[in-house]
N, C-alpha and C. Protein backbone atom coordinates (compact mmCIF):
# COMPACT_ATOMS: atom_id res chain seq x y z
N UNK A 1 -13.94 4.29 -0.07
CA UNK A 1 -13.24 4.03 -1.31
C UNK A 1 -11.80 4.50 -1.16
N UNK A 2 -10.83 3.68 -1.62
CA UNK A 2 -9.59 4.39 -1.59
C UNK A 2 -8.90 5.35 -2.18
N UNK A 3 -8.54 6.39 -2.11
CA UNK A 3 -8.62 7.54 -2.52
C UNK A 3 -7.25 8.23 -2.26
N UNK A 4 -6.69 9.05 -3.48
CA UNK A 4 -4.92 9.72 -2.51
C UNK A 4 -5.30 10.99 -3.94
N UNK A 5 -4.47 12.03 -2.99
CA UNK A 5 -4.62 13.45 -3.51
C UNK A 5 -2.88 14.14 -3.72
N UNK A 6 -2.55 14.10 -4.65
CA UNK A 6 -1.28 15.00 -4.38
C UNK A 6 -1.35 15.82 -5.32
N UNK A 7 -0.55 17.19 -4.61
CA UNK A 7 -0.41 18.75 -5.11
C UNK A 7 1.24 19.18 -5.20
N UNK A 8 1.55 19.47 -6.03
CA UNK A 8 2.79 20.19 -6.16
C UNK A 8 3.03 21.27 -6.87
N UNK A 9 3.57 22.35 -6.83
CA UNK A 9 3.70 23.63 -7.06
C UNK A 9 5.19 23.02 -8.27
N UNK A 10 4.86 23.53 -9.73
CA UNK A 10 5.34 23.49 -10.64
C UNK A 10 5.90 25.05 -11.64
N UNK A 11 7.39 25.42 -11.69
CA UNK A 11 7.29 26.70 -11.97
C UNK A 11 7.34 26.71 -13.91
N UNK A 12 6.28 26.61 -14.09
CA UNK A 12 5.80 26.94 -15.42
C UNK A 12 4.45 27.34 -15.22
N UNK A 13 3.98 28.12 -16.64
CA UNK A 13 2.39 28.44 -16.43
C UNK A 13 1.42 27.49 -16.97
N UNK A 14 0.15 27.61 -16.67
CA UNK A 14 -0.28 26.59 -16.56
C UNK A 14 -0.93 25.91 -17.86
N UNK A 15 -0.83 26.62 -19.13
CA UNK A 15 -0.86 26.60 -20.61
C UNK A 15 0.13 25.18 -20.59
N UNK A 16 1.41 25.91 -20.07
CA UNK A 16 2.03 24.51 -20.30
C UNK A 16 1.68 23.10 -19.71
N UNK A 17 1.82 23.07 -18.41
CA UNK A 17 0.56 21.80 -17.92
C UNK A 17 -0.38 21.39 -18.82
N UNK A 18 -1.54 22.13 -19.66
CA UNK A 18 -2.43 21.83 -20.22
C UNK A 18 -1.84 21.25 -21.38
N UNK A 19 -0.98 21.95 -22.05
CA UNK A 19 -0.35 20.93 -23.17
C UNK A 19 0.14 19.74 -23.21
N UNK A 20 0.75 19.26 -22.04
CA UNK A 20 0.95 18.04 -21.76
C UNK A 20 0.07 17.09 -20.99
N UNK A 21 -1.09 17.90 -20.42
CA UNK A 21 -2.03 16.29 -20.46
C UNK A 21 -2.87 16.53 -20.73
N UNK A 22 -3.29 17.06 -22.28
CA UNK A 22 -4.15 17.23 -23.07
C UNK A 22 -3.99 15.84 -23.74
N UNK A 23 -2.91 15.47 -23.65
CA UNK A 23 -2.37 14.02 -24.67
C UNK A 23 -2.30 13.00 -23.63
N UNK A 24 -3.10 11.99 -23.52
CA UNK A 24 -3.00 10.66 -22.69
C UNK A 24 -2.03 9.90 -23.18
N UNK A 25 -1.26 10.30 -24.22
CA UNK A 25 0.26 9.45 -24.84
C UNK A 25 1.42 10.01 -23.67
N UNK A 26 1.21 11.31 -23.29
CA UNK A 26 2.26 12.01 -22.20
C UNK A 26 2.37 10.81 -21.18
N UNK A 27 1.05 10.93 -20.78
CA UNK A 27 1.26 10.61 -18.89
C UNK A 27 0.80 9.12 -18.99
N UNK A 28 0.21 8.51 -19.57
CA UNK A 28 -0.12 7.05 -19.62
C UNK A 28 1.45 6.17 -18.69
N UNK A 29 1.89 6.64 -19.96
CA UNK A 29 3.71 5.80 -19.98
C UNK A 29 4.56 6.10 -18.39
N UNK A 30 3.75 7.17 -17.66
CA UNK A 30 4.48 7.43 -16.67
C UNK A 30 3.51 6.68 -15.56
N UNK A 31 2.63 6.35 -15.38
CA UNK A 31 1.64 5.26 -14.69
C UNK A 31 2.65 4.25 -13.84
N UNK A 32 2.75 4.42 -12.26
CA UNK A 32 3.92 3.47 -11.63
C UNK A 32 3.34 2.06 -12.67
N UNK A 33 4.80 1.36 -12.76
CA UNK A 33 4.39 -0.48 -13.27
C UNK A 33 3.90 -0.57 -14.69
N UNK A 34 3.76 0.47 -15.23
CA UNK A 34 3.09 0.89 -17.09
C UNK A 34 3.92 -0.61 -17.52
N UNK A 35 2.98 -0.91 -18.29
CA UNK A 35 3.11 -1.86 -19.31
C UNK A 35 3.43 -1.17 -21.16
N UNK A 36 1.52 -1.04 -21.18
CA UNK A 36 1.04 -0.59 -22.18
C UNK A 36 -0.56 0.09 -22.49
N UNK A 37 -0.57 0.92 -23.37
CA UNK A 37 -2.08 1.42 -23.43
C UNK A 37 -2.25 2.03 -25.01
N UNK A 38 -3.38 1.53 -25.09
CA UNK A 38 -3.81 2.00 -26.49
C UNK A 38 -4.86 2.87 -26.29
N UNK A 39 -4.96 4.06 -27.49
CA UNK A 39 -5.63 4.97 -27.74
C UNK A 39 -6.89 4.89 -28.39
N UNK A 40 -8.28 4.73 -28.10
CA UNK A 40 -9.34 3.78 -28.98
C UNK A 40 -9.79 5.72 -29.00
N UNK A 41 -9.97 6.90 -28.86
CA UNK A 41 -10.56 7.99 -29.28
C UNK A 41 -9.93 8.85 -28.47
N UNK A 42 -10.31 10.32 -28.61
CA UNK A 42 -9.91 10.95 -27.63
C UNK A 42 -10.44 10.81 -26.21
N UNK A 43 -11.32 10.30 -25.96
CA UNK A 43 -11.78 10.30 -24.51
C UNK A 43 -11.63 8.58 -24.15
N UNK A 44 -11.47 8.19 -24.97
CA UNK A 44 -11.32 6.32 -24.54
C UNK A 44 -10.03 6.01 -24.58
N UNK A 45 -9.50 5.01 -23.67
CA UNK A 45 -7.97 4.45 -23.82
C UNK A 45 -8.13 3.22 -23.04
N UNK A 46 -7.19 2.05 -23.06
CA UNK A 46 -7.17 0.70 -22.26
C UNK A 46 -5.74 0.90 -22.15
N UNK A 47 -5.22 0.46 -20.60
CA UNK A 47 -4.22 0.69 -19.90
C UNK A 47 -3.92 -0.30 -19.37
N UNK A 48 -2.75 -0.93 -19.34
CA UNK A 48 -2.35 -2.22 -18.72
C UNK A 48 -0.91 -1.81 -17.83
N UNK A 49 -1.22 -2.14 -16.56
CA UNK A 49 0.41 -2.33 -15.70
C UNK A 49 0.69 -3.10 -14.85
N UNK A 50 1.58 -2.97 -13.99
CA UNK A 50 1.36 -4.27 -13.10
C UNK A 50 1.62 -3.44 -11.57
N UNK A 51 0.64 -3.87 -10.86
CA UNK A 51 0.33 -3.28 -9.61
C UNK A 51 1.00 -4.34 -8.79
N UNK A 52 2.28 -3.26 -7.51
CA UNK A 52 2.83 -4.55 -6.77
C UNK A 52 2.10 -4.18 -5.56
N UNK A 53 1.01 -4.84 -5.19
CA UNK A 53 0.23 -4.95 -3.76
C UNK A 53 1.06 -5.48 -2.56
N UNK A 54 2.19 -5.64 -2.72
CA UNK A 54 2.91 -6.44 -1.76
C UNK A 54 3.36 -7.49 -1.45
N UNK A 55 1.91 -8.23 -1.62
CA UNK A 55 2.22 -9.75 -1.35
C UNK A 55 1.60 -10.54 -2.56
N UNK A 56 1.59 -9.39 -3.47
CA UNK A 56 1.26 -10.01 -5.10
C UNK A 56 1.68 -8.94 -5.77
N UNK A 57 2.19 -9.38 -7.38
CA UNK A 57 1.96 -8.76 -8.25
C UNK A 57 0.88 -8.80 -9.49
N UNK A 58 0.53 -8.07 -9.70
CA UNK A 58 -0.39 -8.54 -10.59
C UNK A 58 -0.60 -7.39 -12.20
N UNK A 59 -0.90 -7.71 -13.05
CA UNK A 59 -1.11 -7.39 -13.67
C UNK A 59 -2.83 -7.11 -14.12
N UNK A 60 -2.37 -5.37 -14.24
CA UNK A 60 -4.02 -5.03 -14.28
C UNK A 60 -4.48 -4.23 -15.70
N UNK A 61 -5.42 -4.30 -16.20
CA UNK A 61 -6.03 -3.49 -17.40
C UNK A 61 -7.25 -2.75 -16.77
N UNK A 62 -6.98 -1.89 -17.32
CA UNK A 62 -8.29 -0.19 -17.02
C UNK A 62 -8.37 -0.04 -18.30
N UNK A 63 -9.93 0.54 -18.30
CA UNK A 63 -10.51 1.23 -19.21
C UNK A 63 -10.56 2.17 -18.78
N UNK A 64 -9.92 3.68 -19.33
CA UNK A 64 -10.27 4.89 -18.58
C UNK A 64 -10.86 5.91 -20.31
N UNK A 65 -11.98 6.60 -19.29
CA UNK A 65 -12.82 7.16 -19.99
C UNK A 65 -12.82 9.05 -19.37
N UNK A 66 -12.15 9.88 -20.75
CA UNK A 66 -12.43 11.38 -20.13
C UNK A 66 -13.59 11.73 -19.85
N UNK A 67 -14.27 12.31 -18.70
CA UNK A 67 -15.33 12.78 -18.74
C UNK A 67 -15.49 14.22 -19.28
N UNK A 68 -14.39 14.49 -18.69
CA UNK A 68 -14.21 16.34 -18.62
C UNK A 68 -12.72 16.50 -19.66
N UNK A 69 -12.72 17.43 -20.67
CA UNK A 69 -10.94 18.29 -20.96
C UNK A 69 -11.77 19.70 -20.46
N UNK A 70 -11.08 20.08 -19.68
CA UNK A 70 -11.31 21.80 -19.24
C UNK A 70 -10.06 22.29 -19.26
N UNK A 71 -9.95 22.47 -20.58
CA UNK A 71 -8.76 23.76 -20.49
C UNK A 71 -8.54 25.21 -19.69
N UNK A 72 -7.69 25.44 -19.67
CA UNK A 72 -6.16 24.46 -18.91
C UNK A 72 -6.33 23.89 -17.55
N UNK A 73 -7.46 24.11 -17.33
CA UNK A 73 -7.02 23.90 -15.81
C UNK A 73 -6.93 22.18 -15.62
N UNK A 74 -7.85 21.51 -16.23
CA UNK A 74 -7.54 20.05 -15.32
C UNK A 74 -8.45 19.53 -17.00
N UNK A 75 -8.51 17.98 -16.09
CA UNK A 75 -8.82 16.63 -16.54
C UNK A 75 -9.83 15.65 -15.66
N UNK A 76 -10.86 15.20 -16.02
CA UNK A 76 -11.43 14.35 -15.12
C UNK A 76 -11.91 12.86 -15.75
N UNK A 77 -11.55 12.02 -15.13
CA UNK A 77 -11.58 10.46 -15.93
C UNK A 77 -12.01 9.59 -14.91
N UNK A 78 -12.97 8.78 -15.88
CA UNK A 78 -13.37 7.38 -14.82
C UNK A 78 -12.90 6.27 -15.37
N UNK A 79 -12.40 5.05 -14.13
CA UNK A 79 -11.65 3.83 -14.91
C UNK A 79 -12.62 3.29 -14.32
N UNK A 80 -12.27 2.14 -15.22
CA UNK A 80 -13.47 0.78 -15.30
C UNK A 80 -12.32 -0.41 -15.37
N UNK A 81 -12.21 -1.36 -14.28
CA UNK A 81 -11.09 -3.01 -14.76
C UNK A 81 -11.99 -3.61 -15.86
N UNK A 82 -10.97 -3.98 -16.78
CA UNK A 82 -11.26 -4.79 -17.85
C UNK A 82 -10.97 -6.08 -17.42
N UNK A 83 -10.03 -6.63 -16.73
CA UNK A 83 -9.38 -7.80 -16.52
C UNK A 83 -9.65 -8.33 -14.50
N UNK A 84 -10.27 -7.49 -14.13
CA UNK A 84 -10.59 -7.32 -12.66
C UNK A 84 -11.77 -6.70 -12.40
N UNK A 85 -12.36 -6.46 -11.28
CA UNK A 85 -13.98 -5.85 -10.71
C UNK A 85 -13.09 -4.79 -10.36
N UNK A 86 -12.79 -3.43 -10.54
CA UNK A 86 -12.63 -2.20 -10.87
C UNK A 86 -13.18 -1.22 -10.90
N UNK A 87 -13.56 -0.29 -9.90
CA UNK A 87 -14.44 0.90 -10.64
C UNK A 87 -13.27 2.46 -9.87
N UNK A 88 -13.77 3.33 -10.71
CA UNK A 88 -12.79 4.78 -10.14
C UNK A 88 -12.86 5.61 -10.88
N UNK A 89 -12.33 6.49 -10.75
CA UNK A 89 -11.90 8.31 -11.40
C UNK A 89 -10.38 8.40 -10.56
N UNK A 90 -10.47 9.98 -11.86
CA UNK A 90 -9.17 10.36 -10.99
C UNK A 90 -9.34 11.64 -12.13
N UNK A 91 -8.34 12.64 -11.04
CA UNK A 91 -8.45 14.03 -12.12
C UNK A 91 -7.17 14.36 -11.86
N UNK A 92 -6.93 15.66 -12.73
CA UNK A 92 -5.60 16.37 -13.01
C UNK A 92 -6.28 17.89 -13.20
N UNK A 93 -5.74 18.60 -11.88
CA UNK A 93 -6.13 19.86 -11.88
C UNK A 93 -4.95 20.89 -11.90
N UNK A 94 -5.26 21.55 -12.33
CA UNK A 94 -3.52 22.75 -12.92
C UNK A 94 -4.62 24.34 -11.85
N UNK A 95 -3.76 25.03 -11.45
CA UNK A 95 -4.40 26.20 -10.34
C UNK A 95 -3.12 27.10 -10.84
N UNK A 96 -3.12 27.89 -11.23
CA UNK A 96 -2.17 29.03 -11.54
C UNK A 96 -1.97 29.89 -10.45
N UNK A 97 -0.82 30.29 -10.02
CA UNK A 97 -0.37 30.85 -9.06
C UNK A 97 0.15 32.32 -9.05
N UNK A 98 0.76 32.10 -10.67
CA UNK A 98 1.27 33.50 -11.05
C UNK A 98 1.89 33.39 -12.53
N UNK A 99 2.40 33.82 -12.83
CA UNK A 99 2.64 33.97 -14.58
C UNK A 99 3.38 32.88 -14.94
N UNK A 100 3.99 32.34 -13.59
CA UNK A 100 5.14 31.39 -14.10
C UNK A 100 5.07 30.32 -13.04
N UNK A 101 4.19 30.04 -12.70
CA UNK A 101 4.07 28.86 -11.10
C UNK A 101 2.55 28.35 -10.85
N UNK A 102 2.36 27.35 -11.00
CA UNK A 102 1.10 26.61 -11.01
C UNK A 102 1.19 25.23 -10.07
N UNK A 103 -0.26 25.36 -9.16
CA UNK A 103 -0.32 24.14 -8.63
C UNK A 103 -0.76 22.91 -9.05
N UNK A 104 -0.28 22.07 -9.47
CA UNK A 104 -0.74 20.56 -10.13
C UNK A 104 -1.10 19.73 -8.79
N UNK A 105 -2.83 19.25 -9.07
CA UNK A 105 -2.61 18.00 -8.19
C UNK A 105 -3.42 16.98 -8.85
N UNK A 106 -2.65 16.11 -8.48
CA UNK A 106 -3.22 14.84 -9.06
C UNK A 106 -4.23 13.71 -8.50
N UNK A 107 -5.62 13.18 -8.47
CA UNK A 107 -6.13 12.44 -7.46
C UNK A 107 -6.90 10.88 -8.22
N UNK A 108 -6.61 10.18 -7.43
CA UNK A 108 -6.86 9.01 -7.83
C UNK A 108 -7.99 8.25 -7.01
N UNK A 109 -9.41 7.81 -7.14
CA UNK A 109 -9.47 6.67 -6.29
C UNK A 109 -9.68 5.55 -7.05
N UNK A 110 -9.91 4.51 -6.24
CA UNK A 110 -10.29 2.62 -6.87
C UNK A 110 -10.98 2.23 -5.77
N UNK A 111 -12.09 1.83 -6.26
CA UNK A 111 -12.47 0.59 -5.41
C UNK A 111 -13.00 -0.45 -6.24
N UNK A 112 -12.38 -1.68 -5.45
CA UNK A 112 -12.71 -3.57 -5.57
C UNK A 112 -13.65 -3.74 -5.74
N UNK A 113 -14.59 -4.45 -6.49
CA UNK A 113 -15.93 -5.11 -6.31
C UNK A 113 -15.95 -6.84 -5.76
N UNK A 114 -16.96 -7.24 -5.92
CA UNK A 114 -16.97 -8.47 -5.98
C UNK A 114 -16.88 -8.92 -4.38
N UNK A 115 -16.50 -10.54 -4.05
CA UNK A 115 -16.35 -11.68 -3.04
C UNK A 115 -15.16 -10.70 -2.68
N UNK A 116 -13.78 -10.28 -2.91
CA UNK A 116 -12.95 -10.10 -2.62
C UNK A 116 -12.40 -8.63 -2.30
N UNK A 117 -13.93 -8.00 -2.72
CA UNK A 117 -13.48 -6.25 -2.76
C UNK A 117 -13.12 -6.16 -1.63
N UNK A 118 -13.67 -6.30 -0.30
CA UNK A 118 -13.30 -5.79 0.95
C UNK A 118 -11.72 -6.06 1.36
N UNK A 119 -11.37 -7.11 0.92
CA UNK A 119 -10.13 -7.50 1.57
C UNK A 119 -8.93 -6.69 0.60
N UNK A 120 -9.06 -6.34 -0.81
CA UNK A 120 -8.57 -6.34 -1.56
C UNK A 120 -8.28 -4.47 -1.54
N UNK A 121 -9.44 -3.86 -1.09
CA UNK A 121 -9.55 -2.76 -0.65
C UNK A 121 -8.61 -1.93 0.14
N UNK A 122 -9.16 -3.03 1.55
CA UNK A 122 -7.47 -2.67 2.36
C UNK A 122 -6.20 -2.43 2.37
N UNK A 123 -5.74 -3.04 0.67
CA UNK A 123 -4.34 -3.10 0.41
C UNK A 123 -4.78 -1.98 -0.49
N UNK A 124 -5.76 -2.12 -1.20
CA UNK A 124 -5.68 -0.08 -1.57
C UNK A 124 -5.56 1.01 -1.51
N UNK A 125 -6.01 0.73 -0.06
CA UNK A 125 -6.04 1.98 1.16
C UNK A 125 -4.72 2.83 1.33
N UNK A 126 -3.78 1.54 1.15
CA UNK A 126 -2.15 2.23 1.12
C UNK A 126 -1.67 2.48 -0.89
N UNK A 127 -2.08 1.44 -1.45
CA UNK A 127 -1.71 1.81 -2.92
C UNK A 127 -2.08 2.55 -3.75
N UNK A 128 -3.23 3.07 -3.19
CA UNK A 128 -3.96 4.16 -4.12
C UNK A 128 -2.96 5.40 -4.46
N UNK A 129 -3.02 6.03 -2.65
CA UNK A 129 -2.41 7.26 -2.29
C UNK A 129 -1.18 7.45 -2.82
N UNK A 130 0.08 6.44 -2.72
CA UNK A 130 0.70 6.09 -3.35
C UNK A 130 1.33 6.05 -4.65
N UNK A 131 0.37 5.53 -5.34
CA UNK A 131 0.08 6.00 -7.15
C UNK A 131 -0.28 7.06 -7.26
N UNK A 132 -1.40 8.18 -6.68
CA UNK A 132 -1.24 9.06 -7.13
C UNK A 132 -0.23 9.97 -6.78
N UNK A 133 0.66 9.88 -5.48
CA UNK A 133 1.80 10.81 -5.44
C UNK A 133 2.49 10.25 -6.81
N UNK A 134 2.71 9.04 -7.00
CA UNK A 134 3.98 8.79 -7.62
C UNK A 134 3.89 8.98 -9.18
N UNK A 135 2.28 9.02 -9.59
CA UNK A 135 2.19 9.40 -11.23
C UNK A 135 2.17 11.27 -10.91
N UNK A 136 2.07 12.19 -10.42
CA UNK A 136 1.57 13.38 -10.38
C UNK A 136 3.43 13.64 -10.34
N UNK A 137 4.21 13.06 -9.55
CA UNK A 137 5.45 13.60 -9.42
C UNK A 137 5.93 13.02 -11.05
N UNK A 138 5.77 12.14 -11.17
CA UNK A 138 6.19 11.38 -12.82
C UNK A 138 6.03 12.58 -13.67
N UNK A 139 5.32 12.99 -13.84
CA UNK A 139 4.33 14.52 -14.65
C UNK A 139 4.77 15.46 -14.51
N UNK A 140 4.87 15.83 -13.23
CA UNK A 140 5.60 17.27 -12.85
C UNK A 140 6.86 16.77 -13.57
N UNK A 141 7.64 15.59 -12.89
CA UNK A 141 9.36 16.17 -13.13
C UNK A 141 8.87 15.92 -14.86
N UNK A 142 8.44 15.17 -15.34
CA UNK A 142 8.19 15.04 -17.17
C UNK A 142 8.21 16.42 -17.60
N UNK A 143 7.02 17.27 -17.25
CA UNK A 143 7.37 18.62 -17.71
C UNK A 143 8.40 19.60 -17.40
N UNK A 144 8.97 19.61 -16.14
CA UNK A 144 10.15 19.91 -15.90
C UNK A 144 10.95 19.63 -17.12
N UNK A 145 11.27 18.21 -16.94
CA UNK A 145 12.57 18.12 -18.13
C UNK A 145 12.32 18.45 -19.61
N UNK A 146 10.47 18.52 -19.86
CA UNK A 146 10.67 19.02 -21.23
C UNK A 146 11.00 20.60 -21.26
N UNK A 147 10.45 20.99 -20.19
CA UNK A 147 10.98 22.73 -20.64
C UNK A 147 11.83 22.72 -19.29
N UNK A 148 12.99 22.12 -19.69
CA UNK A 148 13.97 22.66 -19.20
C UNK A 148 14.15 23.79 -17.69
N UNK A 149 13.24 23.19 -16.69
CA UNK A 149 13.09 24.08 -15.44
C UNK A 149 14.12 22.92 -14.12
């Protein structure tokens, strides 16, 4: 399954992390390619963006579902394609380091179903990892600029 893990050391504590992705309104909008996403409960949301695979763009919808809020430390969610054969998780884990420095990492996987999963896969293999560096850094610098670090 395609799968990417990124960690970055953030100097705030980790209360603050938890306050900001306690709210799927925070980090949704920072999703590489974000379109749009609506809020159907606290643990339900539908997410639309457009994924550039390279030699397509496409536009994709997820259903992502919280499994886990574990304050403060993290987040754990499974997506489901609404508009594609789709299945995945991904979490948001906060690791406190010291009063004022916490490790955030962010992990994503997806895998394809269907006639086309295998091939479709392969180009995941590189886009997964990818998305999750690039939404986990979205987040970090987001909280950065809200408290001013």
């Amino acid at each position: 399954m395609p799968a990417g893990t990124h960690s970055v050391s953030i100097p705030v504590n980790i209360q603050t992390i938890w306050e900001f992705v306690q709210d799927m309104n925070n980090w949704a909008p920072l999703v590489p390619g974000y379109i749009e996403h609506e809020i159907i409960n606290d643990r339900e949301s539908t997410w639309a963006f457009k994924g550039d695979l390279g030699f397509m763009k496409k536009t994709v919808k997820l259903k992502i579902d919280i499994k886990e809020w574990n304050e403060p430390s993290g987040v754990v969610f499974d997506l489901t394609g609404i508009s594609d054969n789709f299945k995945g998780g991904g979490y948001f884990k906060a690791e406190a380091v010291s009063e004022n420095e916490t490790i955030m990492a962010g992990n994503l996987d997806i895998n394809a179903g269907g006639m086309m999963g295998p091939m479709i896969n392969q180009i995941l293999i590189n886009f997964v990892p990818q998305t999750a560096t690039e939404l986990t850094e979205a987040i970090v610098n987001k909280i950065k600029e809200i408290n001013h670090v």
